[in-house]
Protein backbone atom coordinates (compact mmCIF):
# COMPACT_ATOMS: atom_id res chain seq x y z
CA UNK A 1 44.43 48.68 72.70
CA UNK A 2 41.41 46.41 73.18
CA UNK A 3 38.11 46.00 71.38
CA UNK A 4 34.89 45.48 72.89
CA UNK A 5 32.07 45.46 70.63
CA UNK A 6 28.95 45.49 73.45
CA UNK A 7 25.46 44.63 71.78
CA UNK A 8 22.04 44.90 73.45
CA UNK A 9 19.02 43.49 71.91
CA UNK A 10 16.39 44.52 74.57
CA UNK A 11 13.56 47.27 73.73
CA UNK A 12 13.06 47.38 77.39
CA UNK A 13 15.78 49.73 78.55
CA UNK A 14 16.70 50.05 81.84
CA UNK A 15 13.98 47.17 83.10
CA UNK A 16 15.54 44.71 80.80
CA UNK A 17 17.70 42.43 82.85
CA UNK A 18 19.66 41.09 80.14
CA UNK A 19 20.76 44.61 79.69
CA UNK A 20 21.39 45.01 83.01
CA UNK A 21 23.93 42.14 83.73
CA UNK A 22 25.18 43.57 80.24
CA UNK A 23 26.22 46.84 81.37
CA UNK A 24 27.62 44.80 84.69
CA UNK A 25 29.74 42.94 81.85
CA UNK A 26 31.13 45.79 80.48
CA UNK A 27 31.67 47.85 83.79
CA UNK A 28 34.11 44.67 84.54
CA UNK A 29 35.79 44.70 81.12
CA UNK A 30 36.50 48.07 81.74
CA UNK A 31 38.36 47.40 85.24
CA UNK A 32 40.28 44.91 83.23
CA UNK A 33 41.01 47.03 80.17
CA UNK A 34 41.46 50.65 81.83
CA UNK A 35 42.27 52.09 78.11
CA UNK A 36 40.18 49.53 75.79
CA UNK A 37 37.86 51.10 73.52
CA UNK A 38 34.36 49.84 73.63
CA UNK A 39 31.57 50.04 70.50
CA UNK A 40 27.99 50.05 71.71
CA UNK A 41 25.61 48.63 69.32
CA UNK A 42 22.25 48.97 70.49
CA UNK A 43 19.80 46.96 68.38
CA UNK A 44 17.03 48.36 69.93
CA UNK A 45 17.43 51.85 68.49
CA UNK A 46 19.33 50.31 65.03
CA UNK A 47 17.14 50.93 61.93
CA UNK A 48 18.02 47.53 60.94
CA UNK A 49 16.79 46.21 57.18
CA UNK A 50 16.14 42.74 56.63
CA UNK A 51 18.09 41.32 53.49
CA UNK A 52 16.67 41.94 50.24
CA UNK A 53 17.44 41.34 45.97
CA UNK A 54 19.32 44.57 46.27
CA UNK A 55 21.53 43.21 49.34
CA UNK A 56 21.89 40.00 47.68
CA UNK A 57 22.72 41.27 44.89
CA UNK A 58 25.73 43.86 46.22
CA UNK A 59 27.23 40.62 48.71
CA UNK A 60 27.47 38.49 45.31
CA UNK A 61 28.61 41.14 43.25
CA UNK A 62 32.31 42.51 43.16
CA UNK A 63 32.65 46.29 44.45
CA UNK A 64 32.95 47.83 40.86
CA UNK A 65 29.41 46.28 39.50
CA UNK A 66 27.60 47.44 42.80
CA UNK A 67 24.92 50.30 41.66
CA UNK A 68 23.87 52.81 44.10
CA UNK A 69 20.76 50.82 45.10
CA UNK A 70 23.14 48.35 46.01
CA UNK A 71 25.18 50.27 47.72
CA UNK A 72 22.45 52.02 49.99
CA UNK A 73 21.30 47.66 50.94
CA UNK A 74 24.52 46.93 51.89
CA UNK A 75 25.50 50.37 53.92
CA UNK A 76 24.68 49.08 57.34
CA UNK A 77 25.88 45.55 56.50
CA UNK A 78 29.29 47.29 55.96
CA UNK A 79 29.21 49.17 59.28
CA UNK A 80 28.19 46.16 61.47
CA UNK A 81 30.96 43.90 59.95
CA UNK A 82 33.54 46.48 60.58
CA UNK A 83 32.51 46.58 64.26
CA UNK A 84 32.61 42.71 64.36
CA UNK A 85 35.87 42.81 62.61
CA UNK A 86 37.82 45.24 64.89
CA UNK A 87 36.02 43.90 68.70
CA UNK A 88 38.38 41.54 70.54
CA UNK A 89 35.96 40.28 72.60
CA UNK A 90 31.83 41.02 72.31
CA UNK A 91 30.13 41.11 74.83
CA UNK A 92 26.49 40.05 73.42
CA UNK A 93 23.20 40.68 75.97
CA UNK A 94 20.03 39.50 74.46
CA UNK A 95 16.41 37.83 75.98
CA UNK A 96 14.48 35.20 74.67
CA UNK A 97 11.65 35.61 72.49
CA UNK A 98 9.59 32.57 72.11
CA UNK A 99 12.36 30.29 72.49
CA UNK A 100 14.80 31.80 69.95
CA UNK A 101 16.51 35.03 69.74
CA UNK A 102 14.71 37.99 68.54
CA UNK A 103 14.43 39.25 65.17
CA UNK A 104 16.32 42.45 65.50
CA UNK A 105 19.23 40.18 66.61
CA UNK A 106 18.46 37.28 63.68
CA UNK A 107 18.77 40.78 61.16
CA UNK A 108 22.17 41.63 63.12
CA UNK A 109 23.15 38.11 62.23
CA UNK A 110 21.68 38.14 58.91
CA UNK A 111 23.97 41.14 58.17
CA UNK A 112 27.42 39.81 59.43
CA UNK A 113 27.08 36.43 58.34
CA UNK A 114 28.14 37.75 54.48
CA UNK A 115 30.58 35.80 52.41
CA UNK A 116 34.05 37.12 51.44
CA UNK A 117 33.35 39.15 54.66
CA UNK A 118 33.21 36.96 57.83
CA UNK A 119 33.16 33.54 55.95
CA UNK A 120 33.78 31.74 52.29
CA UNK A 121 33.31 28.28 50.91
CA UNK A 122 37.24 26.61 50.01
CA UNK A 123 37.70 24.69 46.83
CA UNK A 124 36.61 21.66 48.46
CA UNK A 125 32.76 23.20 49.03
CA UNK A 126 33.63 23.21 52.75
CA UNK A 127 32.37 26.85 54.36
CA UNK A 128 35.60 28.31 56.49
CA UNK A 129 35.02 31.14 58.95
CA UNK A 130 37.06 34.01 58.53
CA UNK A 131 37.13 35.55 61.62
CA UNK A 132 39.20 32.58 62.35
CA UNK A 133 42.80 32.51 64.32
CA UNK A 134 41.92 36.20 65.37
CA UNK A 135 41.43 35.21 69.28
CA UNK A 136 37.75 36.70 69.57
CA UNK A 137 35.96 36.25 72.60
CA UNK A 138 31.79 36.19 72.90
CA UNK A 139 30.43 36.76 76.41
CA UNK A 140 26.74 35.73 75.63
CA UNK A 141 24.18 37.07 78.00
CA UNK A 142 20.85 35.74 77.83
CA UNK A 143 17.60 36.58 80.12
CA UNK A 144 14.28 34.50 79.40
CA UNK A 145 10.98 33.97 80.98
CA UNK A 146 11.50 30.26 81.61
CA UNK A 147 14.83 28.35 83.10
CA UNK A 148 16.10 26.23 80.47
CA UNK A 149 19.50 24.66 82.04
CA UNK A 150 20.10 20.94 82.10
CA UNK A 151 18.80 20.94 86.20
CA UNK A 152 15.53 22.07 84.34
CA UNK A 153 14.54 19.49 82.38
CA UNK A 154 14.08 21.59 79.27
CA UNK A 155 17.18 22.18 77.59
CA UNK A 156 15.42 21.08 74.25
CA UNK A 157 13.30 23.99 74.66
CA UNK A 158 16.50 26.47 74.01
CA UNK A 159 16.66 27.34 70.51
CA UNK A 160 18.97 30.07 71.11
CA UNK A 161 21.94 29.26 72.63
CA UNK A 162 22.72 26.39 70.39
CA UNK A 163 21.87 28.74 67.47
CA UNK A 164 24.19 31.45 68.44
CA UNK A 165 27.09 29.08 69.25
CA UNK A 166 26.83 27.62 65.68
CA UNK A 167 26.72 30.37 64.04
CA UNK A 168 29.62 32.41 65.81
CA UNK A 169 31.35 28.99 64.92
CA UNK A 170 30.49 29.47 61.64
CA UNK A 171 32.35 32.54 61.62
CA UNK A 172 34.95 31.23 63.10
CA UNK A 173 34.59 32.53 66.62
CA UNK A 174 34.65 29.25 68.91
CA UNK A 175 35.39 31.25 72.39
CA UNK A 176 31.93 31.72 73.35
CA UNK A 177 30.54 31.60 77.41
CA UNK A 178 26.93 31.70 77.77
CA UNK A 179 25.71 33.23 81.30
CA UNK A 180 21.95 32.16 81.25
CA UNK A 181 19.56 34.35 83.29
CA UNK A 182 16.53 32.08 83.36
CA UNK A 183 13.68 32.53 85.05
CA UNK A 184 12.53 36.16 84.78
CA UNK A 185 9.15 35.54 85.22
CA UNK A 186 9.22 35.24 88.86
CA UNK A 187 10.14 38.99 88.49
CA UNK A 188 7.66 39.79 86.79
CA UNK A 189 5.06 37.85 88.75
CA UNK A 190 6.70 39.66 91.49
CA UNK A 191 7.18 36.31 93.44
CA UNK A 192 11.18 37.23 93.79
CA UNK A 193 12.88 41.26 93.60
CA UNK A 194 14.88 41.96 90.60
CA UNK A 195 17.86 42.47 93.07
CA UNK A 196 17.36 39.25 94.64
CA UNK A 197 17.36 37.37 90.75
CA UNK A 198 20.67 39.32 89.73
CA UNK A 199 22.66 38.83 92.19
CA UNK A 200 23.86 35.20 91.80
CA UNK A 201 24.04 35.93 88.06
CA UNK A 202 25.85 39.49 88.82
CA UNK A 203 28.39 36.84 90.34
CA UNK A 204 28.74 34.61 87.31
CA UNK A 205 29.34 37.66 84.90
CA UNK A 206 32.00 38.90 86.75
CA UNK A 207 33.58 35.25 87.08
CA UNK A 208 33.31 35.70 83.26
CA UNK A 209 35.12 38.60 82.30
């Protein structure tokens, strides 16, 4: 049975567009996988810690030296890694917040990205992802103000995408497609309907799936 692991970033619910053409993602998925299991990870409504000396010190320490303090840091670090760990394919819908991704998803990252767990150095010094040779797919799904594809002219501008494809990669999860939704502003400046910005990126999700 498939995997999905579906993670939305937005606070905006049902006005977020990112989260919108997310749930469109998964809908498709769904047609595709009629008996796939899909996790939803809302990071939104997560009560997401940022890493700490206790965290660091339970990821560097083996299991029978980890105190409870340890234990309690490293609790939702667990969970998340287990959900990355089992997905087949993740479907990831996020905006852009000044140019990057937003902290709730940089603490998502911060709490995957955990060595032993989805990575290790080799003898060499050389990092290895260990989510490597395990065919996972990342459907990236990101809405922001601004239009930052090459026709643009301000591609450098995108610290995200080139972010999150590293470190997936890092991880060892190379499949990624990006679907980006730039250009949300003339929504909110009312200058085009939020039907009439979807629908040509409705299109490229679907192509996607």
């Amino acid at each position: 049975m498939a995997t999905l692991l579906y993670i939305t970033v937005s606070p905006r619910g049902n006005h977020s567009i990112s989260r919108q053409l997310g749930n469109a993602a998964v809908e498709a998925w769904k047609k595709k996988n009629p008996t796939g299991r899909v996790i939803e990870r809302d990071l939104s409504k997560t009560a997401l810690t940022f890493v700490d000396l206790d965290w660091i010190g339970g990821a560097f320490a083996p299991p029978e030296y980890h105190t409870e303090n340890h234990k309690k840091a490293l609790a939702i670090s667990d969970e998340l890694v287990s959900e990355l760990v089992e997905a087949d394919e993740i479907i990831l819908a996020t905006p852009m917040f000044n140019f990057a991704i937003p902290a709730s998803l940089k603490a998502w990252i911060d709490h995957v990205v955990r060595a032993g767990k989805t990575f290790r150095y080799n003898a060499e010094g050389r990092p290895e992802g260990l989510l490597a040779g395990k065919n996972k797919k990342v459907l990236a799904i990101i809405a922001s103000g601004g239009a930052y594809s090459e026709r643009s002219g301000m591609t450098a501008l995108d610290h995200e995408s080139p972010y999150l494809r590293f470190i997936l990669g890092f991880m060892g999860i190379t499949d990624v497609r990006f679907v980006q939704a730039g250009g949300t502003g003339e929504v909110l400046q009312g200058r085009k309907s939020a039907d009439e910005f979807l629908a040509p990126h409705l299109r490229e999700v679907a192509a996607a799936i």
